[in-house]
Protein backbone atom coordinates (compact mmCIF):
# COMPACT_ATOMS: atom_id res chain seq x y z
CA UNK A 1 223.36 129.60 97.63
CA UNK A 2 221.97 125.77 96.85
CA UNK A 3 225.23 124.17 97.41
CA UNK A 4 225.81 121.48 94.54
CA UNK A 5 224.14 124.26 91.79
CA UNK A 6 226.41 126.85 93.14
CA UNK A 7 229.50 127.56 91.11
CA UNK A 8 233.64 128.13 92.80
CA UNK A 9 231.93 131.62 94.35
CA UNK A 10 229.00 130.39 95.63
CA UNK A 11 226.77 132.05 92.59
CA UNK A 12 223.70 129.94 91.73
CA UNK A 13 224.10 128.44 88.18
CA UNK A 14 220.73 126.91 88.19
CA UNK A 15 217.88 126.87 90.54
CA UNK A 16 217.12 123.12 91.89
CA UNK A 17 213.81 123.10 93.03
CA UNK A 18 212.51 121.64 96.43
CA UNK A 19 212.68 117.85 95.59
CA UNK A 20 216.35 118.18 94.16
CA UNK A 21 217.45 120.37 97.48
CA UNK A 22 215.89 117.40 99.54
CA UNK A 23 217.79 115.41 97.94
CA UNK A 24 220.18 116.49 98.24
CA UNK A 25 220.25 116.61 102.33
CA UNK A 26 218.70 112.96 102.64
CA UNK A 27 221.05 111.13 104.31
CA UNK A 28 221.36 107.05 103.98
CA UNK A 29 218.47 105.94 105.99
CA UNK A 30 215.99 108.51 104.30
CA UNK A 31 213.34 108.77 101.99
CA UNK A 32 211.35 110.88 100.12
CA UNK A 33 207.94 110.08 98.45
CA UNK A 34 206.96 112.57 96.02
CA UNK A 35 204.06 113.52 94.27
CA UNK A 36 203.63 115.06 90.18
CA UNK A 37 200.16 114.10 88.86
CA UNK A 38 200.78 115.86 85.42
CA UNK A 39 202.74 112.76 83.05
CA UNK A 40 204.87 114.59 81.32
CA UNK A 41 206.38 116.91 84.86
CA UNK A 42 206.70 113.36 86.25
CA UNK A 43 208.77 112.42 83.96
CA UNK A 44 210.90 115.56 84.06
CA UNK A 45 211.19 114.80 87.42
CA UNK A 46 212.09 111.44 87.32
CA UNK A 47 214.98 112.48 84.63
CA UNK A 48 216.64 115.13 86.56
CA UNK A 49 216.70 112.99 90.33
CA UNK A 50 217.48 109.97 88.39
CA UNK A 51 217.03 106.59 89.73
CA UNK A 52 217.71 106.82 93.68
CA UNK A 53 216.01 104.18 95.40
CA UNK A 54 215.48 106.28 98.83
CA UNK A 55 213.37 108.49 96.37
CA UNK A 56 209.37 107.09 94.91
CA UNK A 57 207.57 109.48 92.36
CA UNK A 58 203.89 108.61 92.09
CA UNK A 59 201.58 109.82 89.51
CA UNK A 60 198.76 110.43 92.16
CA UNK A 61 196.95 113.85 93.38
CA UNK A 62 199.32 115.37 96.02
CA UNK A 63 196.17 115.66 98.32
CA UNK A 64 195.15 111.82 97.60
CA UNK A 65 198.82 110.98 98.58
CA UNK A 66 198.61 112.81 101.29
CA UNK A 67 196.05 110.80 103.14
CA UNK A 68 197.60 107.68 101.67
CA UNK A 69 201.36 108.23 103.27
CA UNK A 70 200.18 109.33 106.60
CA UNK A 71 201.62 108.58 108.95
CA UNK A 72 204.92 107.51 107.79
CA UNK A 73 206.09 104.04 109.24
CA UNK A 74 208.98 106.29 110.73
CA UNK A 75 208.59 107.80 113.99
CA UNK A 76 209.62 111.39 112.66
CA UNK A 77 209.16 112.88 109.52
CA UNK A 78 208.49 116.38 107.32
CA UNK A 79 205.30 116.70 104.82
CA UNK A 80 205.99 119.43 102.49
CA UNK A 81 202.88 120.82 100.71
CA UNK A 82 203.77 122.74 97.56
CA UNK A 83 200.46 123.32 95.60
CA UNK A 84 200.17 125.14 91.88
CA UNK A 85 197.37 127.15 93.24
CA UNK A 86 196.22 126.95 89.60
CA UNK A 87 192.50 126.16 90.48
CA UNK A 88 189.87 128.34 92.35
CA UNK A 89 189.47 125.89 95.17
CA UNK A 90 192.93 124.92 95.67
CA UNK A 91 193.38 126.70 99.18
CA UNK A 92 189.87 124.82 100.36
CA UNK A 93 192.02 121.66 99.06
CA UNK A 94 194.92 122.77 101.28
CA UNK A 95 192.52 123.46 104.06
CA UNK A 96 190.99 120.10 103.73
CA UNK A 97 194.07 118.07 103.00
CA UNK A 98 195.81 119.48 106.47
CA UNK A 99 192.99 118.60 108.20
CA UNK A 100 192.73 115.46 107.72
CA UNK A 101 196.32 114.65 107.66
CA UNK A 102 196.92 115.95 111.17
CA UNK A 103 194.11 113.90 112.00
CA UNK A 104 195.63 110.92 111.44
CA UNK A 105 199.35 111.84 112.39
CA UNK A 106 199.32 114.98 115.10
CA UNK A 107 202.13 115.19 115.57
CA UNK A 108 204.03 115.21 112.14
CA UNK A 109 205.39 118.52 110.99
CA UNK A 110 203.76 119.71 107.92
CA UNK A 111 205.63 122.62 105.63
CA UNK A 112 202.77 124.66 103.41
CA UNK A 113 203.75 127.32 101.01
CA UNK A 114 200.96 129.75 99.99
CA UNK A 115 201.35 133.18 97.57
CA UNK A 116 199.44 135.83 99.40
CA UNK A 117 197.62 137.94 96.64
CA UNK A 118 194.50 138.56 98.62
CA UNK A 119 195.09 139.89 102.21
CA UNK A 120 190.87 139.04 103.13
CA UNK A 121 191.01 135.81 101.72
CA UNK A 122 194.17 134.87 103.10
CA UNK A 123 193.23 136.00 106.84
CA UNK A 124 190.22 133.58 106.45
CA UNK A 125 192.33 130.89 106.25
CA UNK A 126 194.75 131.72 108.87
CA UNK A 127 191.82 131.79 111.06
CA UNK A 128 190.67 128.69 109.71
CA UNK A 129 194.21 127.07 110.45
CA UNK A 130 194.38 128.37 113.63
CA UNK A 131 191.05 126.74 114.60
CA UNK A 132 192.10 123.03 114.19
CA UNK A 133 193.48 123.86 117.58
CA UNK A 134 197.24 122.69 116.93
CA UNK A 135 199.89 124.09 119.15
CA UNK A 136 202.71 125.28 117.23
CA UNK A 137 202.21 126.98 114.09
CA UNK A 138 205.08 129.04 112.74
CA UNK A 139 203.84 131.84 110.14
CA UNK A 140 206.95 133.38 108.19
CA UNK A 141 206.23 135.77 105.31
CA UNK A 142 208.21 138.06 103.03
CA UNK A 143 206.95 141.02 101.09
CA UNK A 144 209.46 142.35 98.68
CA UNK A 145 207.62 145.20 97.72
CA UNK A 146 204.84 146.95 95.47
CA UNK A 147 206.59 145.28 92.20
CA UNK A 148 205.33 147.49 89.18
CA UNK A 149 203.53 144.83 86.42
CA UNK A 150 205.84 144.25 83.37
CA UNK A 151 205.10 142.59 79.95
CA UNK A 152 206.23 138.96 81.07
CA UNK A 153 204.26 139.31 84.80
CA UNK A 154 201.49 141.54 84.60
CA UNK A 155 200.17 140.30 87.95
CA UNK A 156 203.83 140.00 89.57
CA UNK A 157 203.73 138.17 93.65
CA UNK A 158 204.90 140.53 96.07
CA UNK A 159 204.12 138.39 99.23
CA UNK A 160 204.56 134.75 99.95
CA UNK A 161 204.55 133.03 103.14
CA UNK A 162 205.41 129.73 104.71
CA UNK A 163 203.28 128.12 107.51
CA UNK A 164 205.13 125.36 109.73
CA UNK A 165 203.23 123.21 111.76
CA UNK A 166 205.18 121.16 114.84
CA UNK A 167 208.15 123.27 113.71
CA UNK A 168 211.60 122.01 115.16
CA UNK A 169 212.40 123.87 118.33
CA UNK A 170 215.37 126.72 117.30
CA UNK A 171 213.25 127.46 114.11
CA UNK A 172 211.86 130.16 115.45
CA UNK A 173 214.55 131.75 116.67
CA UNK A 174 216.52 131.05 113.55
CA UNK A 175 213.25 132.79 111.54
CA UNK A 176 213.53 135.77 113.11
CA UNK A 177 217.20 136.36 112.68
CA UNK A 178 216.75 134.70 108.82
CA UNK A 179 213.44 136.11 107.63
CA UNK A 180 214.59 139.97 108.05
CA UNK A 181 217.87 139.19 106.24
CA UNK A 182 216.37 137.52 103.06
CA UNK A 183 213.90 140.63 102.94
CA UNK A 184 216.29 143.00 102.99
CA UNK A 185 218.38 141.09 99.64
CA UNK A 186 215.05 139.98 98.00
CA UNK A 187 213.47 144.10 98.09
CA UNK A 188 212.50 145.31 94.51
CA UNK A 189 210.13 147.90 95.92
CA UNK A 190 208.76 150.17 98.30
CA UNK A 191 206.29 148.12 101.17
CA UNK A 192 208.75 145.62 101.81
CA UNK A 193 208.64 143.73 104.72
CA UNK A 194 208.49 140.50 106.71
CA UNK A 195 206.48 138.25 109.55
CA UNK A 196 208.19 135.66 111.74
CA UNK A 197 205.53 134.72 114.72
CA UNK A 198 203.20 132.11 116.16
CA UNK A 199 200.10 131.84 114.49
CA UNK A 200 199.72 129.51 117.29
CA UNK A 201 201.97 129.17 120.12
CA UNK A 202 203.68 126.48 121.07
CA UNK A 203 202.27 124.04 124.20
């Protein structure tokens, strides 16, 4: 259920995306500074928010804006990283990107999605992530199975994962009553399965 794009039963008529869901929640006081480098998904973006002055869509790099907004002006804040994963070096980007950003604002919570098609490659980076030394790193994943390859997906995602760092406090808790519960609606095959723990624990 996305609230607003739900119809009387609480069926989704349309999915929202992230920055329309944000929007969503932002109350009064907030603000959201987004990021589409590609002109023509900016503008997309720009026609389906409309023009809400809490909200700024720049046509910058997500990874140049990310060491540009850092740190906020406001004490607390949430820095969600969303990448296409459309070039080869894209997770060195993410890698990179993170770094630098919690150098400059520790203590910021940062929000990364990653597919996981490539169990090696993706425990390399967990180890890299855990090595910046950051208490506090949340790891949820869902698996929903060995989904068979079809004519419109021939290489269909079976496993995606989130990795919060500086989550809010009940999160966990809330993950691992949550996480089991969307994996269990979300199944399409055998090997289905979920992770809720600390990559990192918390101080």
């Amino acid at each position: 259920m996305v609230g607003a794009c739900d119809d009387a039963d609480g069926r989704p008529l349309s999915y929202p995306g992230s920055p329309a869901i944000a929007q969503a929640l932002l109350r009064p006081q907030d603000r959201i500074a987004l990021s589409e480098a590609h002109p023509e998904e900016r503008q997309k973006l720009i026609a389906a928010l409309g023009h809400d002055a809490r909200l700024s869509i720049v046509d910058t790099d997500g990874y140049i804006a990310l060491n540009a907004y850092v740190p906020p002006k406001e004490r607390r804040g949430l820095v969600l990283i969303d990448p296409p994963y459309e070039s080869p070096d894209e997770i060195d980007r993410v890698e990179d990107g993170l770094r630098k950003a919690l150098g400059k604002w520790p203590r910021g919570t940062y929000l990364l999605w990653r597919p996981i098609k490539d169990d090696r490659a993706d425990r390399r980076f967990l180890r890299s992530v855990a090595d910046f030394g950051v208490a506090g790193i949340l790891r949820i994943e869902i698996d929903v199975g060995a989904i068979p390859p079809g004519p419109h997906s021939p290489d269909p995602l079976r496993r995606t994962g989130l990795l919060f760092i500086n989550p809010p406090y009940p999160l966990y808790a809330e993950a691992r009553l949550l996480t089991p519960y969307l994996t269990k609606l979300l199944t399409r095959a055998p090997g289905a399965g979920c992770v809720s723990e600390w990559l990192t624990p918390p101080a």
